[in-house]
Structures are given as structure tokens and as C-alpha cells.
PDB file of N, CA and C in Angstrom:
ATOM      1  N   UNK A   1      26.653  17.934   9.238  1.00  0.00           N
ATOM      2  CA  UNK A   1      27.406  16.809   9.777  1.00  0.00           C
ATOM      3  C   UNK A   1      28.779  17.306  10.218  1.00  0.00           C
ATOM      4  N   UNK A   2      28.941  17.056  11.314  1.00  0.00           N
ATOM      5  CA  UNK A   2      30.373  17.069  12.019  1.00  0.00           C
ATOM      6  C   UNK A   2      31.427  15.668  11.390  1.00  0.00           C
ATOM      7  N   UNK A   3      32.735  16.255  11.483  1.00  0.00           N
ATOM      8  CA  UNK A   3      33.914  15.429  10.851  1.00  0.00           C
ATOM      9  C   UNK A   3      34.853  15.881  11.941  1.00  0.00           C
ATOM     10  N   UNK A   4      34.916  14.346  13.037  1.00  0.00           N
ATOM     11  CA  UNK A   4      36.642  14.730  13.654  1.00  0.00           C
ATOM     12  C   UNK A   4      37.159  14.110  13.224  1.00  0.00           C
ATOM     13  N   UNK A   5      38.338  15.075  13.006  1.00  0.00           N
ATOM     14  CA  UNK A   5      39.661  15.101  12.343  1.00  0.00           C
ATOM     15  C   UNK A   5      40.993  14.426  12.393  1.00  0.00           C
ATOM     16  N   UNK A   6      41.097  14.082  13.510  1.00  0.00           N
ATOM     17  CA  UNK A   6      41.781  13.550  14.400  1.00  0.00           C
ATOM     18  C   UNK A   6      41.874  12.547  15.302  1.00  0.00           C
ATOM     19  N   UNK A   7      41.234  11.324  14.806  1.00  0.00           N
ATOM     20  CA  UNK A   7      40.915   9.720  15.697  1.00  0.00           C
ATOM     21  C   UNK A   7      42.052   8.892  15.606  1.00  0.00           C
ATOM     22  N   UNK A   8      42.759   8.766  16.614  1.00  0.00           N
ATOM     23  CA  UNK A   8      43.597   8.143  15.971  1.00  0.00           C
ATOM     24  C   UNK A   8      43.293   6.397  16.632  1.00  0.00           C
ATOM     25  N   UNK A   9      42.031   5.952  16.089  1.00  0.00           N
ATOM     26  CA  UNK A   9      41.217   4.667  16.740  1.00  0.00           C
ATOM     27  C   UNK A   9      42.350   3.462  16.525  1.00  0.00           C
ATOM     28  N   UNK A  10      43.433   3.542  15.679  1.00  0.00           N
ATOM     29  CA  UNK A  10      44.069   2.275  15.398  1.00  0.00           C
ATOM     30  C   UNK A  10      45.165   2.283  16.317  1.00  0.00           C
ATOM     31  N   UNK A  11      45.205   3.503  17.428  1.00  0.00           N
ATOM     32  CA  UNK A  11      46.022   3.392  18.533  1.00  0.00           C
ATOM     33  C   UNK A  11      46.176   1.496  19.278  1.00  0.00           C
ATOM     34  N   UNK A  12      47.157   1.340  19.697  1.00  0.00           N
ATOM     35  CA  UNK A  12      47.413   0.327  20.425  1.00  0.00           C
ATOM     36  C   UNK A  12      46.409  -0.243  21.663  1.00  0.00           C
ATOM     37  N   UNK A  13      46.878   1.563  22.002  1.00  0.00           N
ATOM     38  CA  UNK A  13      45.587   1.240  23.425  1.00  0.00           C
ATOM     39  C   UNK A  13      43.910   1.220  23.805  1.00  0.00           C
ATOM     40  N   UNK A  14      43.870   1.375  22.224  1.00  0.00           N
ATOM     41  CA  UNK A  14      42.254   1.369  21.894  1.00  0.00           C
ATOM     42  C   UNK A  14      41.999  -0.669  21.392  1.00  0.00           C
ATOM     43  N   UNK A  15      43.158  -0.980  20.767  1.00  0.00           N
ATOM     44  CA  UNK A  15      42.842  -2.202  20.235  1.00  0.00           C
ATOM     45  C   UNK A  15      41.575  -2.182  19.121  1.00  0.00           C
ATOM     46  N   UNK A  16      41.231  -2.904  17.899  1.00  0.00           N
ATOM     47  CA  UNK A  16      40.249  -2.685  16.869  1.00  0.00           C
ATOM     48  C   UNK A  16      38.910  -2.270  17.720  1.00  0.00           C
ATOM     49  N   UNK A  17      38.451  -3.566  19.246  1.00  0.00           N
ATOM     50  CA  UNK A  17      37.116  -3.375  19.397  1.00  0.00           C
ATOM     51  C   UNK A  17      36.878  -1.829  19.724  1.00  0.00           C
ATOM     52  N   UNK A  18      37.511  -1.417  20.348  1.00  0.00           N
ATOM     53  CA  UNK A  18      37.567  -0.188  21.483  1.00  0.00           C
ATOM     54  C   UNK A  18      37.658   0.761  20.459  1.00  0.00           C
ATOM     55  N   UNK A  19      38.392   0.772  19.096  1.00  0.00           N
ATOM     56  CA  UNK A  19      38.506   1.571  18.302  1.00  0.00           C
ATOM     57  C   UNK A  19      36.923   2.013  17.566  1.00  0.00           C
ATOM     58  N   UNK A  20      36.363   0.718  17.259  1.00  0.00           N
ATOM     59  CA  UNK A  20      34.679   0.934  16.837  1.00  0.00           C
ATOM     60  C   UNK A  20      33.920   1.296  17.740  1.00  0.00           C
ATOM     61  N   UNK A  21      34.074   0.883  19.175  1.00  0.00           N
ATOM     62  CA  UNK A  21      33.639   1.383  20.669  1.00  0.00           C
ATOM     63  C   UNK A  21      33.317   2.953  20.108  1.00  0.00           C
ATOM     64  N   UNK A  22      34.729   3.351  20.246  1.00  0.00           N
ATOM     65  CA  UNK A  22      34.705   4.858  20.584  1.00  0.00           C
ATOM     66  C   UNK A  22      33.938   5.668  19.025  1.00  0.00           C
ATOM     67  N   UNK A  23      34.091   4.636  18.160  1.00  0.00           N
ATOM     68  CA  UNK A  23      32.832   5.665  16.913  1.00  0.00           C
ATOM     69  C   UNK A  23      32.086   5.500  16.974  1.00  0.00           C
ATOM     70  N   UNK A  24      31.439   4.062  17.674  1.00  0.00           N
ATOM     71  CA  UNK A  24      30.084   3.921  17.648  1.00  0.00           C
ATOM     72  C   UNK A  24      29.567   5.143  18.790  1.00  0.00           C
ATOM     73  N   UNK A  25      30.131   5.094  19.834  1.00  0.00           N
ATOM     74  CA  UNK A  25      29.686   6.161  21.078  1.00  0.00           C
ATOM     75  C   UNK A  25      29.761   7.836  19.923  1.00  0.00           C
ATOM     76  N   UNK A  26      30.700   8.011  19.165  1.00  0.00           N
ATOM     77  CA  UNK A  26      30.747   9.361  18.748  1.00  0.00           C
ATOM     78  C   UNK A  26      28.901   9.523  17.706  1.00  0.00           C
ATOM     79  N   UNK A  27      28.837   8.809  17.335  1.00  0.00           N
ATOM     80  CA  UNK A  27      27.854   8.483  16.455  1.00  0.00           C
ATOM     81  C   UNK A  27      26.626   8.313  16.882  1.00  0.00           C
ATOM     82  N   UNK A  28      26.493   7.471  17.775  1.00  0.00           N
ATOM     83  CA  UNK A  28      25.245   7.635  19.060  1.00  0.00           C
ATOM     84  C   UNK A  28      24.969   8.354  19.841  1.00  0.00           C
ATOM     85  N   UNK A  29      26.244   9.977  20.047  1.00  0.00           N
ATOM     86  CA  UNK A  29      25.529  10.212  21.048  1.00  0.00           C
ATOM     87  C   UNK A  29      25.325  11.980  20.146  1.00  0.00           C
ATOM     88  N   UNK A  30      24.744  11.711  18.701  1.00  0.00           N
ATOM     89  CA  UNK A  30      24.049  12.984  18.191  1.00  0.00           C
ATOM     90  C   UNK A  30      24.265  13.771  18.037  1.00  0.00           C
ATOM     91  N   UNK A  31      25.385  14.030  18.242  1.00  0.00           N
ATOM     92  CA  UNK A  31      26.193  15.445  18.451  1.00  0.00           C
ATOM     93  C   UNK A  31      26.195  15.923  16.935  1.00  0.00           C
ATOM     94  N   UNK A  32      26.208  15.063  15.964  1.00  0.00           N
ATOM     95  CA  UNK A  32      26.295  15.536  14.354  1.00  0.00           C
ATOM     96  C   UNK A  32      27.490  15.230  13.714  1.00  0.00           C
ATOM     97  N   UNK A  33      28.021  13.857  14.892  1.00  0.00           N
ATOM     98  CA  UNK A  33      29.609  13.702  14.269  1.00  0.00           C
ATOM     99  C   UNK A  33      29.018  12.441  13.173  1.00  0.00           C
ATOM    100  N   UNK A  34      29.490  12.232  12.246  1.00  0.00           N
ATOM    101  CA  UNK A  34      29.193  11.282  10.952  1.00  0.00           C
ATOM    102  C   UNK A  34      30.471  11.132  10.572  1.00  0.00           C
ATOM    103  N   UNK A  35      31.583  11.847  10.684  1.00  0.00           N
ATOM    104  CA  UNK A  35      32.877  10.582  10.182  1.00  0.00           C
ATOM    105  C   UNK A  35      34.002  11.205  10.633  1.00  0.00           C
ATOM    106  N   UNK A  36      34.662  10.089  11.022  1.00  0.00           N
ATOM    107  CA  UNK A  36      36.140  10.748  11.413  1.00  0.00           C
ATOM    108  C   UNK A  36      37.135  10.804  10.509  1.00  0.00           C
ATOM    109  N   UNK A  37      38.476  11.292  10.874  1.00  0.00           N
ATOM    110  CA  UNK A  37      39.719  11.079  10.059  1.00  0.00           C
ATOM    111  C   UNK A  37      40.423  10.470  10.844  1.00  0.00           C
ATOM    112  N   UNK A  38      41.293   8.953  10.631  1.00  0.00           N
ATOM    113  CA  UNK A  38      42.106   8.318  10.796  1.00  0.00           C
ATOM    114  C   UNK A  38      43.522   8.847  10.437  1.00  0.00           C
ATOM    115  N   UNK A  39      44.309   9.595  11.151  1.00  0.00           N
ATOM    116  CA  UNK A  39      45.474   9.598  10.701  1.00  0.00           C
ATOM    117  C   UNK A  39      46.574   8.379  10.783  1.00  0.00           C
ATOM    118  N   UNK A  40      47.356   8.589  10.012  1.00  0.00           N
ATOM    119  CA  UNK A  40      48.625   7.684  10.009  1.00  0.00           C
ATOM    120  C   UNK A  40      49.734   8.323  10.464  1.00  0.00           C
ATOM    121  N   UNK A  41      50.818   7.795  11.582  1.00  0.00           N
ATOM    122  CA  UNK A  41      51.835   8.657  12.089  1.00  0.00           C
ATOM    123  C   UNK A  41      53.194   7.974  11.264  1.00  0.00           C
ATOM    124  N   UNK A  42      53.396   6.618  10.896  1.00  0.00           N
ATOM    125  CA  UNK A  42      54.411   6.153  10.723  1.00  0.00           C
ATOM    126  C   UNK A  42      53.997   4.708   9.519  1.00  0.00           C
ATOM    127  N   UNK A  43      55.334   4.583   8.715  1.00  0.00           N
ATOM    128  CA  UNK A  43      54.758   4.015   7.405  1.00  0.00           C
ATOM    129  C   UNK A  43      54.400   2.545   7.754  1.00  0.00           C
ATOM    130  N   UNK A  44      54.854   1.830   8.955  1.00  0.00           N
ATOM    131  CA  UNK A  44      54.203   0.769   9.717  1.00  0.00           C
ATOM    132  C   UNK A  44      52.721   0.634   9.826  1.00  0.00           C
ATOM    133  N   UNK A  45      51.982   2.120   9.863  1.00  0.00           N
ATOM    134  CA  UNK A  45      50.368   1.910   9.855  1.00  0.00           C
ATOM    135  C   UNK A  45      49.612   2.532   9.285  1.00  0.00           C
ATOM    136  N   UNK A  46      50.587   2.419   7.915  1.00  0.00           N
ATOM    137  CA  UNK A  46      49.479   3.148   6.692  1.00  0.00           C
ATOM    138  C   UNK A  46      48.600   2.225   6.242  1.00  0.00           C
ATOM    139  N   UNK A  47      48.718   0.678   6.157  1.00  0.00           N
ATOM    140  CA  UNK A  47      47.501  -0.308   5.639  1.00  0.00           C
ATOM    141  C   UNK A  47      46.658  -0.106   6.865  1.00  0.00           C
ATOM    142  N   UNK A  48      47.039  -0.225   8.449  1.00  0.00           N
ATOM    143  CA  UNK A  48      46.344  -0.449   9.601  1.00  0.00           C
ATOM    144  C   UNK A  48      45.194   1.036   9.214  1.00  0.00           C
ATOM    145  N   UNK A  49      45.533   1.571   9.347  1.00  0.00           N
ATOM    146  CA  UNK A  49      44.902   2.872   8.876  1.00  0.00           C
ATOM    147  C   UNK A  49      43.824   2.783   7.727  1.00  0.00           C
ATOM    148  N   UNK A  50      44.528   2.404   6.824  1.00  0.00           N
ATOM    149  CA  UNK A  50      44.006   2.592   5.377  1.00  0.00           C
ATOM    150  C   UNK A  50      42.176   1.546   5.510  1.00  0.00           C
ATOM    151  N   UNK A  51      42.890   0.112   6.189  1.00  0.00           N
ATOM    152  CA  UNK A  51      41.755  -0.543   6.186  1.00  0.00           C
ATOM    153  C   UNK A  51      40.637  -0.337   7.660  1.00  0.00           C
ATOM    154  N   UNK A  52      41.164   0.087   8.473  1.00  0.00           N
ATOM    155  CA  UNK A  52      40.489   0.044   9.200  1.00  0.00           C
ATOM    156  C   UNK A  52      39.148   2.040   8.989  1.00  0.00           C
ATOM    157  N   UNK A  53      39.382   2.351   8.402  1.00  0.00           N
ATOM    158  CA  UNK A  53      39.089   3.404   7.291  1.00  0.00           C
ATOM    159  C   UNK A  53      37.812   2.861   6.839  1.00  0.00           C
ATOM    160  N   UNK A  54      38.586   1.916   5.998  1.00  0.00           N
ATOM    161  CA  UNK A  54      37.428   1.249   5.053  1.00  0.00           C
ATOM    162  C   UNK A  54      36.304   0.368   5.790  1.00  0.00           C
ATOM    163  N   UNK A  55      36.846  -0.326   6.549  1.00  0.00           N
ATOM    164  CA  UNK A  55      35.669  -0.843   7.683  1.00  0.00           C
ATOM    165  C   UNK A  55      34.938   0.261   8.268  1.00  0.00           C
ATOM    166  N   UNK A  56      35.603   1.017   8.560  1.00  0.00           N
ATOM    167  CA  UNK A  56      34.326   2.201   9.519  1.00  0.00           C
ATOM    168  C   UNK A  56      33.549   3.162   8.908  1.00  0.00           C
ATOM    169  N   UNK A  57      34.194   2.333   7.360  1.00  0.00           N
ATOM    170  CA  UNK A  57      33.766   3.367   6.442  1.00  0.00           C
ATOM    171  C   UNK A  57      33.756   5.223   6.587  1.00  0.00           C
ATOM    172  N   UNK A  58      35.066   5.512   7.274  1.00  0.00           N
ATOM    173  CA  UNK A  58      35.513   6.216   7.716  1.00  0.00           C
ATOM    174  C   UNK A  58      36.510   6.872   6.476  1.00  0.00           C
ATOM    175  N   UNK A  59      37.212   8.047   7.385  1.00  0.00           N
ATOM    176  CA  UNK A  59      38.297   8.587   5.444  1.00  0.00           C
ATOM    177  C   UNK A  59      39.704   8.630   6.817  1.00  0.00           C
ATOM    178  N   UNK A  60      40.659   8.538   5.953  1.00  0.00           N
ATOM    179  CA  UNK A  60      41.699   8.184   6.456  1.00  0.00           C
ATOM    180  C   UNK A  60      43.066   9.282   5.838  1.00  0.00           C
ATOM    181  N   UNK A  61      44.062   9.700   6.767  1.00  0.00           N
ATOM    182  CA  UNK A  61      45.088  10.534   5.690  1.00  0.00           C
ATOM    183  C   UNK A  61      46.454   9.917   6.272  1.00  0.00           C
ATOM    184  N   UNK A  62      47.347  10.051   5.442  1.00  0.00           N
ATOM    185  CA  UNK A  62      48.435   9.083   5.543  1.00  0.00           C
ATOM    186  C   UNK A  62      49.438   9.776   5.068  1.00  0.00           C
ATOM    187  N   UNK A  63      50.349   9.608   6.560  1.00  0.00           N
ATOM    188  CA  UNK A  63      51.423  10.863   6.390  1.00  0.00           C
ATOM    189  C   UNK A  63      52.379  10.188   7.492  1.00  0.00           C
ATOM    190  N   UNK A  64      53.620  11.016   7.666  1.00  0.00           N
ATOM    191  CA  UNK A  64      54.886  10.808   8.932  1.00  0.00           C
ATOM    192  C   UNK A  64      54.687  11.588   9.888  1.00  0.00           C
ATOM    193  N   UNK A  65      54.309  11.137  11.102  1.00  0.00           N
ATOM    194  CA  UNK A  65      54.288  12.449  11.874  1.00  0.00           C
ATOM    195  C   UNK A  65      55.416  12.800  12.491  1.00  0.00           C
ATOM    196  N   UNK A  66      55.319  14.327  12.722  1.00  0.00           N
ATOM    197  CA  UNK A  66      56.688  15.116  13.274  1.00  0.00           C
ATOM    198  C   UNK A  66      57.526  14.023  13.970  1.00  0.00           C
ATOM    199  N   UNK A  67      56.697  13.305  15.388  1.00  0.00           N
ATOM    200  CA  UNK A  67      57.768  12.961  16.041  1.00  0.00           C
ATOM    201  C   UNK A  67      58.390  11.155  15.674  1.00  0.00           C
ATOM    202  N   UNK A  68      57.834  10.949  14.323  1.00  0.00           N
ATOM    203  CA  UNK A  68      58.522   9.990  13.934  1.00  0.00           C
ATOM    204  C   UNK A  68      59.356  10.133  12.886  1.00  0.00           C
ATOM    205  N   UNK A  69      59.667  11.172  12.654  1.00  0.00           N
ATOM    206  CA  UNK A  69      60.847  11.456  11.236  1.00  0.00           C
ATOM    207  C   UNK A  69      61.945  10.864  11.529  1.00  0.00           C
ATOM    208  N   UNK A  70      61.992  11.394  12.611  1.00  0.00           N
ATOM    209  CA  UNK A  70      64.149  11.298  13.134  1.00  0.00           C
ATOM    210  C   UNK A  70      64.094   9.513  13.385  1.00  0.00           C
ATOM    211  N   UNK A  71      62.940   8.498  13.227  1.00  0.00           N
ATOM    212  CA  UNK A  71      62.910   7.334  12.606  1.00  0.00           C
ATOM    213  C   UNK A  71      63.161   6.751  11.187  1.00  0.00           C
ATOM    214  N   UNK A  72      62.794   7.588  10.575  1.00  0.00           N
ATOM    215  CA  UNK A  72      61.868   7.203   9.039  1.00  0.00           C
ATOM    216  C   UNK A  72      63.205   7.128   8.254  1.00  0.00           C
ATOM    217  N   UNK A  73      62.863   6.502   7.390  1.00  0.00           N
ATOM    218  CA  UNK A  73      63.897   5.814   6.015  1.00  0.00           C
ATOM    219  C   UNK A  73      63.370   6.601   5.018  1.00  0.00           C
ATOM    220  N   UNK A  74      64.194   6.930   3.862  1.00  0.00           N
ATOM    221  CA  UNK A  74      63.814   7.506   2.478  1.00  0.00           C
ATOM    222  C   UNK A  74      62.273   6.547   2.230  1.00  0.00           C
ATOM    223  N   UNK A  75      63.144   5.082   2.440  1.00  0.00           N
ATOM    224  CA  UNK A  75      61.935   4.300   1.788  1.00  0.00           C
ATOM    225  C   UNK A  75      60.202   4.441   2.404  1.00  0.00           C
ATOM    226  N   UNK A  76      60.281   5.076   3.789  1.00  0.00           N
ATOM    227  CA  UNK A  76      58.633   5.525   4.237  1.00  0.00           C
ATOM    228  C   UNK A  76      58.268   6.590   3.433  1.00  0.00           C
ATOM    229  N   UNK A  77      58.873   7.418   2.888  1.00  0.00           N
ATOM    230  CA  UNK A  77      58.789   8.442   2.184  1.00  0.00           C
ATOM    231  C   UNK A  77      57.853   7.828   0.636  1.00  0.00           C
ATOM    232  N   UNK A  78      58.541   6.205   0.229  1.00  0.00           N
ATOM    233  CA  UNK A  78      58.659   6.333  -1.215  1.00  0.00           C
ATOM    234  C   UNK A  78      56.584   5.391  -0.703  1.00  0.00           C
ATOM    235  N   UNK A  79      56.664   5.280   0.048  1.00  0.00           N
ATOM    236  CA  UNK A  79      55.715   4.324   0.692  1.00  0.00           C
ATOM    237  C   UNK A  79      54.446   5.165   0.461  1.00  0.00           C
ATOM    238  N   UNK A  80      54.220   6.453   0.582  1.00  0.00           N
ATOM    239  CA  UNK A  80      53.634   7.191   0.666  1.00  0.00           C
ATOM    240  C   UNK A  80      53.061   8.271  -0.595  1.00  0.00           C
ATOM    241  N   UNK A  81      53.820   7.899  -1.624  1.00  0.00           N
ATOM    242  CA  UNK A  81      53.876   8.058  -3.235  1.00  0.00           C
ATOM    243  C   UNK A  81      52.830   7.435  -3.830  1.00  0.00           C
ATOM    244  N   UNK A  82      51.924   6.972  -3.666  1.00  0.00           N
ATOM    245  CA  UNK A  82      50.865   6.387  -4.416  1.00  0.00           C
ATOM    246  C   UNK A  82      50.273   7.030  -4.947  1.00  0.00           C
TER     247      UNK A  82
END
């Protein structure tokens, strides 16, 4: 089984349907992909992430990405402590 790594389906411009769109197509078309990783870029879409994960029954990782630091508060930091 294939795992991409890198979906980031809870994008804006995917919207939820388009987000299952694009796994259902990864999944149908045999290639051997069986689950993605949802990353999280910013502490705004660590639940968006987290649950939409759990619906796709997908695995999810939850982090700041590079180009949102020079945003981020101590408190995204403490957000991420679980």
C-alpha cells in the first residue's frame, strides 16, 4: 500500500467535497494509494485537519509550517502540546 504524504485536502480551494473528490479518485484509480497524510500548516487548522482525518479515515500530522511562523503566537505553539 502506497501512503501520500502530503494532501493538503482541507485546502480552501479544494472545499470538503473536492477534498473527498480528490481521495476518492486517488483510491480508485489503483495505483496502491490507501491513505494519505493531512498536514496542518497553522494552529487555525489543526481541528479542520484533525477531523477531517477522521472522516477519511485518513492519518493526519499537525505542525506550523515554515511560512507561517513569522505569524504564530507562543500560544500556537502551546496548541500543539497535546
Amino acid at each position: 500500500m502506497w501512503i501520500d504524504t502530503h494532501c493538503h485536502l482541507d485546502a480552501p480551494e479544494f472545499g470538503l467535497d473536492q477534498g473527498l473528490a480528490v481521495q476518492a479518485r486517488a483510491l480508485a484509480a489503483q495505483r496502491g494509494v490507501g491513505r494519505c497524510v493531512i498536514p496542518a500548516v497553522m494552529r487555525q487548522n489543526l481541528d479542520t485537519v484533525r477531523l477531517l482525518a477522521y472522516r477519511l479515515g485518513d492519518a493526519y500530522a499537525l505542525g506550523l509550517h515554515p511560512l507561517y511562523v513569522p505569524q504564530a503566537a507562543d500560544e500556537d505553539l502551546d496548541a500543539l502540546d497535546v
